[in-house]
C-alpha atoms as a PDB file:
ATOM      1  CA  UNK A   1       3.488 221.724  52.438  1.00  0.00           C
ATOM      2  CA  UNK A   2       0.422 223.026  53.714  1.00  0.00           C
ATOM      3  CA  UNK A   3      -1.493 226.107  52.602  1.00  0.00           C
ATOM      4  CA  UNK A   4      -0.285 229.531  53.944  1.00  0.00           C
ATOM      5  CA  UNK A   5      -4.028 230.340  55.504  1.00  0.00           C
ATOM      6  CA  UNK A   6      -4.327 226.845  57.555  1.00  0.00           C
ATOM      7  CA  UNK A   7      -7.381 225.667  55.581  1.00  0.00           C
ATOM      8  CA  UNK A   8      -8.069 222.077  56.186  1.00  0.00           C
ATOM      9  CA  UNK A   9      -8.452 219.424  53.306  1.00  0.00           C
ATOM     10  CA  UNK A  10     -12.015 219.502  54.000  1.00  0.00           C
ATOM     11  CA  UNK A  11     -12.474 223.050  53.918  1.00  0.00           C
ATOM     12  CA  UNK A  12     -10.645 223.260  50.656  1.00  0.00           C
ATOM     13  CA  UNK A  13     -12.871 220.541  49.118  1.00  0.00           C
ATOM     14  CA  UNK A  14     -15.527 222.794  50.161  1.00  0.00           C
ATOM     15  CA  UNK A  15     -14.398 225.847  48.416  1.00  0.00           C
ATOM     16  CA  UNK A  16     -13.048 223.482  45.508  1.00  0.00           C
ATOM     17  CA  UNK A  17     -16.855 222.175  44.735  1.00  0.00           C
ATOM     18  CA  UNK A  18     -18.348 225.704  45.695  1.00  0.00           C
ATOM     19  CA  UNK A  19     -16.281 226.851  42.665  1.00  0.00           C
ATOM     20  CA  UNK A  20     -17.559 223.886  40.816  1.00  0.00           C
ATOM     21  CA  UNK A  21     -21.098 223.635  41.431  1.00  0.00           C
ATOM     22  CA  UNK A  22     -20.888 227.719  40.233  1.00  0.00           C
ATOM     23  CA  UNK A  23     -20.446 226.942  36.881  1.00  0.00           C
ATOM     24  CA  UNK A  24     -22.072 224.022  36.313  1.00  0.00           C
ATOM     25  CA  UNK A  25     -20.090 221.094  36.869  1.00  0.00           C
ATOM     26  CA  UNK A  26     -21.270 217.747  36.588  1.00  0.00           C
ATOM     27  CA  UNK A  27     -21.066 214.846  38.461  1.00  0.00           C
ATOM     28  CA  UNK A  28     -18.880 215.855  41.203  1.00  0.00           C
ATOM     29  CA  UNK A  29     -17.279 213.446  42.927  1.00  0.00           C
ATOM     30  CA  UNK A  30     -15.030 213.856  46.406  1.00  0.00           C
ATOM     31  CA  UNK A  31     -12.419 211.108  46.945  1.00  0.00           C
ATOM     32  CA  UNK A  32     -10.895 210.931  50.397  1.00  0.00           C
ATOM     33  CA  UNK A  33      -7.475 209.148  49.495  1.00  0.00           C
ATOM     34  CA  UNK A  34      -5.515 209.700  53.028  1.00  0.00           C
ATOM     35  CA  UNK A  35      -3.878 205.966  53.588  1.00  0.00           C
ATOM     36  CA  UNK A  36      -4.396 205.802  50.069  1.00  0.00           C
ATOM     37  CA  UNK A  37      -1.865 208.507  48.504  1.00  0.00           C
ATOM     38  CA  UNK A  38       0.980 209.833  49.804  1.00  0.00           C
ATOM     39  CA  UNK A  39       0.649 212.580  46.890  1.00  0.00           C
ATOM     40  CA  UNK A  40      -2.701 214.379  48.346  1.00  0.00           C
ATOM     41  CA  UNK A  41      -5.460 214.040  51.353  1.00  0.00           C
ATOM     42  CA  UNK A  42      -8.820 214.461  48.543  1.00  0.00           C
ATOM     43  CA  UNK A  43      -9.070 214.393  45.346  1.00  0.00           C
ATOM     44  CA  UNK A  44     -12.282 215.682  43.611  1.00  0.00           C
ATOM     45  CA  UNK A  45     -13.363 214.716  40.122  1.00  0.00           C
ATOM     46  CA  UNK A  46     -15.864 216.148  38.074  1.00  0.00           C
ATOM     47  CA  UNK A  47     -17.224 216.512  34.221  1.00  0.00           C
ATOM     48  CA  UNK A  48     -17.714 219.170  32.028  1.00  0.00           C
ATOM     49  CA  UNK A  49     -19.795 219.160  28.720  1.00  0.00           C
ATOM     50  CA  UNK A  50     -17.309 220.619  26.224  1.00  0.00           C
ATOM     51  CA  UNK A  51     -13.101 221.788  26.455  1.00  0.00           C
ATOM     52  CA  UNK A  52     -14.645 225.134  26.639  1.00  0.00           C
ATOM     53  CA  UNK A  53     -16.277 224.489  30.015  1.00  0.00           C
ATOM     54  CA  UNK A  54     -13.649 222.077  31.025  1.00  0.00           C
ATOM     55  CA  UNK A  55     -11.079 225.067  31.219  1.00  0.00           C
ATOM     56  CA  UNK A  56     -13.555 227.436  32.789  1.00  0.00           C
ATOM     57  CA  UNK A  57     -14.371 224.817  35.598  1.00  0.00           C
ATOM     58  CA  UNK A  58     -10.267 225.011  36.059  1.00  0.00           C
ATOM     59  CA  UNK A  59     -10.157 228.726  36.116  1.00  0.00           C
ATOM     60  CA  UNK A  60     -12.786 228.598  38.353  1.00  0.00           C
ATOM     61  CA  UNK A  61     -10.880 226.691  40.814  1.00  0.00           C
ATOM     62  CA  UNK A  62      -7.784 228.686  40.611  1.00  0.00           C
ATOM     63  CA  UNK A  63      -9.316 231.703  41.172  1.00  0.00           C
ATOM     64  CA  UNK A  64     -11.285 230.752  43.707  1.00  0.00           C
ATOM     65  CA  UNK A  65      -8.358 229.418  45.670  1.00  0.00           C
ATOM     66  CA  UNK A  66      -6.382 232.351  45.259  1.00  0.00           C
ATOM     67  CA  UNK A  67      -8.762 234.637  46.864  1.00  0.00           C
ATOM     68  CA  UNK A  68      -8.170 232.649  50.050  1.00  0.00           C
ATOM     69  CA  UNK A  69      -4.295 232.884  49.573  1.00  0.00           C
ATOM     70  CA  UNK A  70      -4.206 229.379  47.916  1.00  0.00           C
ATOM     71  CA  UNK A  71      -1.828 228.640  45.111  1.00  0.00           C
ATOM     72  CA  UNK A  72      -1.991 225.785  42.988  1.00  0.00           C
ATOM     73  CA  UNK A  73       1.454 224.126  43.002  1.00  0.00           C
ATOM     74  CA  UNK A  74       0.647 223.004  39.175  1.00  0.00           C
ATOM     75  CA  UNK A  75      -2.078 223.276  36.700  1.00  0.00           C
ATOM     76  CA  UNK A  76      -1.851 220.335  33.440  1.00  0.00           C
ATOM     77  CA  UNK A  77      -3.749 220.187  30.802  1.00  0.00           C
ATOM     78  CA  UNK A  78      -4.951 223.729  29.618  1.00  0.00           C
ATOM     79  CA  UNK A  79      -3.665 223.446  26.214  1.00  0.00           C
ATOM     80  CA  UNK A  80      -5.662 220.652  25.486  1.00  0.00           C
ATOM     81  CA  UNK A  81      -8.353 221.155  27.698  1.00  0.00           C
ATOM     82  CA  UNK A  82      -9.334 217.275  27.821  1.00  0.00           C
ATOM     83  CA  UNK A  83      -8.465 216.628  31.174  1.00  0.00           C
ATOM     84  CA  UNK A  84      -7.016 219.349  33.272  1.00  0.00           C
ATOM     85  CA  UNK A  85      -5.374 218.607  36.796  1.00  0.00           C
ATOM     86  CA  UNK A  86      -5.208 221.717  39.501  1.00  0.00           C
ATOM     87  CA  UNK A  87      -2.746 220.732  42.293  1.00  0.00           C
ATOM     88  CA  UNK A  88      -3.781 222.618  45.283  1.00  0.00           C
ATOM     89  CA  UNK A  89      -1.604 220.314  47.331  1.00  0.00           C
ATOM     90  CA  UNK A  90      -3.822 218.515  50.085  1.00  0.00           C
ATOM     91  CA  UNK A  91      -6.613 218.795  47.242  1.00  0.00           C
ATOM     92  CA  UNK A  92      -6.164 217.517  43.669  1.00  0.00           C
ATOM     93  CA  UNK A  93      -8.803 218.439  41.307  1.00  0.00           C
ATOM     94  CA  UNK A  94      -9.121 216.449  38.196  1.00  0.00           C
ATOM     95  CA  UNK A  95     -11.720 218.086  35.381  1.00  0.00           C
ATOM     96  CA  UNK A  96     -12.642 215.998  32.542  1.00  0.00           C
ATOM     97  CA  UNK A  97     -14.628 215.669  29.585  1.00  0.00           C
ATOM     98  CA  UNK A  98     -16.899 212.961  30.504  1.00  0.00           C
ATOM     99  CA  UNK A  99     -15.102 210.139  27.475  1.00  0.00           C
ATOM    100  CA  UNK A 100     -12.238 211.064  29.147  1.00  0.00           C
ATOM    101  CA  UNK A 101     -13.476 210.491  32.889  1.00  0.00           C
ATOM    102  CA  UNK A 102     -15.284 207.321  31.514  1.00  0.00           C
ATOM    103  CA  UNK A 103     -12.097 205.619  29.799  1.00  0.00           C
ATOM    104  CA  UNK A 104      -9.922 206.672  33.244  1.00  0.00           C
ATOM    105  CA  UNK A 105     -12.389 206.265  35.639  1.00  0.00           C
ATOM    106  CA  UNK A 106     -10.572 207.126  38.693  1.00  0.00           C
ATOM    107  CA  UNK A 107     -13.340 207.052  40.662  1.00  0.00           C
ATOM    108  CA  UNK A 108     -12.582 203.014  40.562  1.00  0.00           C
ATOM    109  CA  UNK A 109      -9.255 203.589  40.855  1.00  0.00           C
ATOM    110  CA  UNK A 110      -8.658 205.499  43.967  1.00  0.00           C
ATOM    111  CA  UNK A 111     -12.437 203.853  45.419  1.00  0.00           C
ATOM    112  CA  UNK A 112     -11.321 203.823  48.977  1.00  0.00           C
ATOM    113  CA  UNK A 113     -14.491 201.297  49.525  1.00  0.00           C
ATOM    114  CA  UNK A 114     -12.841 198.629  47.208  1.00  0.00           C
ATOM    115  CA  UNK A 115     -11.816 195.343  49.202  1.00  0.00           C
ATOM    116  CA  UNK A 116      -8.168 194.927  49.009  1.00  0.00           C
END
C-alpha cells in the first residue's frame, strides 16, 4: 500500500525528520529496515523531553504528512503519551520519552549493521 502522491520511503523520512527537527526533537535516528521487516521500508526513532512534547512531535508528523496527501494508517500511544507510534506505512515513526527509548532500545534491535 503505497502513498496516494508516489513519495518514496526516503522522501518521506525526509519530511518525517523535517517535522521533527521543527520542534525540537532529539536524537533522531533513521533505520533503514528493508530485508529486515516485512512491516515497513524505515523506521525513524527519536526522543522528546517530556509527554507534552512527545505528543506534539506526533502531531507534528501527522500533520505534516497530511499536507502532502499522506495518511497515517494508525497512530498508538496518545493517551499515554510515553511512546507514541505513527504508521505512515513505508515509514514508521516511533517517539519516545528517552527511559522509554533507553529500556527498548530499538535502535539495537532493528541495527541493520549487527552481524547475524
Amino acid at each position: 500500500m503505497k502513498p496516494e502522491n508516489d513519495m518514496t520511503a526516503e522522501q518521506l523520512c525526509e519530511l518525517v525528520v523535517e517535522a521533527l527537527e521543527d520542534l525540537k526533537a532529539r536524537d533522531i535516528k533513521v533505520l533503514d529496515v528493508r530485508g529486515k521487516s516485512s512491516i515497513t521500508d524505515m523506521m525513524v526513532v527519536a526522543s522528546g523531553t517530556s509527554d507534552r512534547q512527545v505528543r506534539a512531535l506526533a502531531d507534528s508528523v501527522i500533520e505534516k504528512a497530511k499536507q502532502h496527501n499522506i495518511q497515517p494508517l494508525g497512530v498508538e500511544g496518545q493517551q499515554a503519551s510515553e511512546w507514541i507510534v505513527v504508521d505512515l506505512v513505508d515509514v514508521v515513526v516511533h517517539v519516545m520519552l528517552p527511559q522509554v527509548r533507553d529500556f527498548y532500545n530499538l535502535e539495537k534491535l532493528w541495527d541493520t549493521n549487527a552481524p547475524e
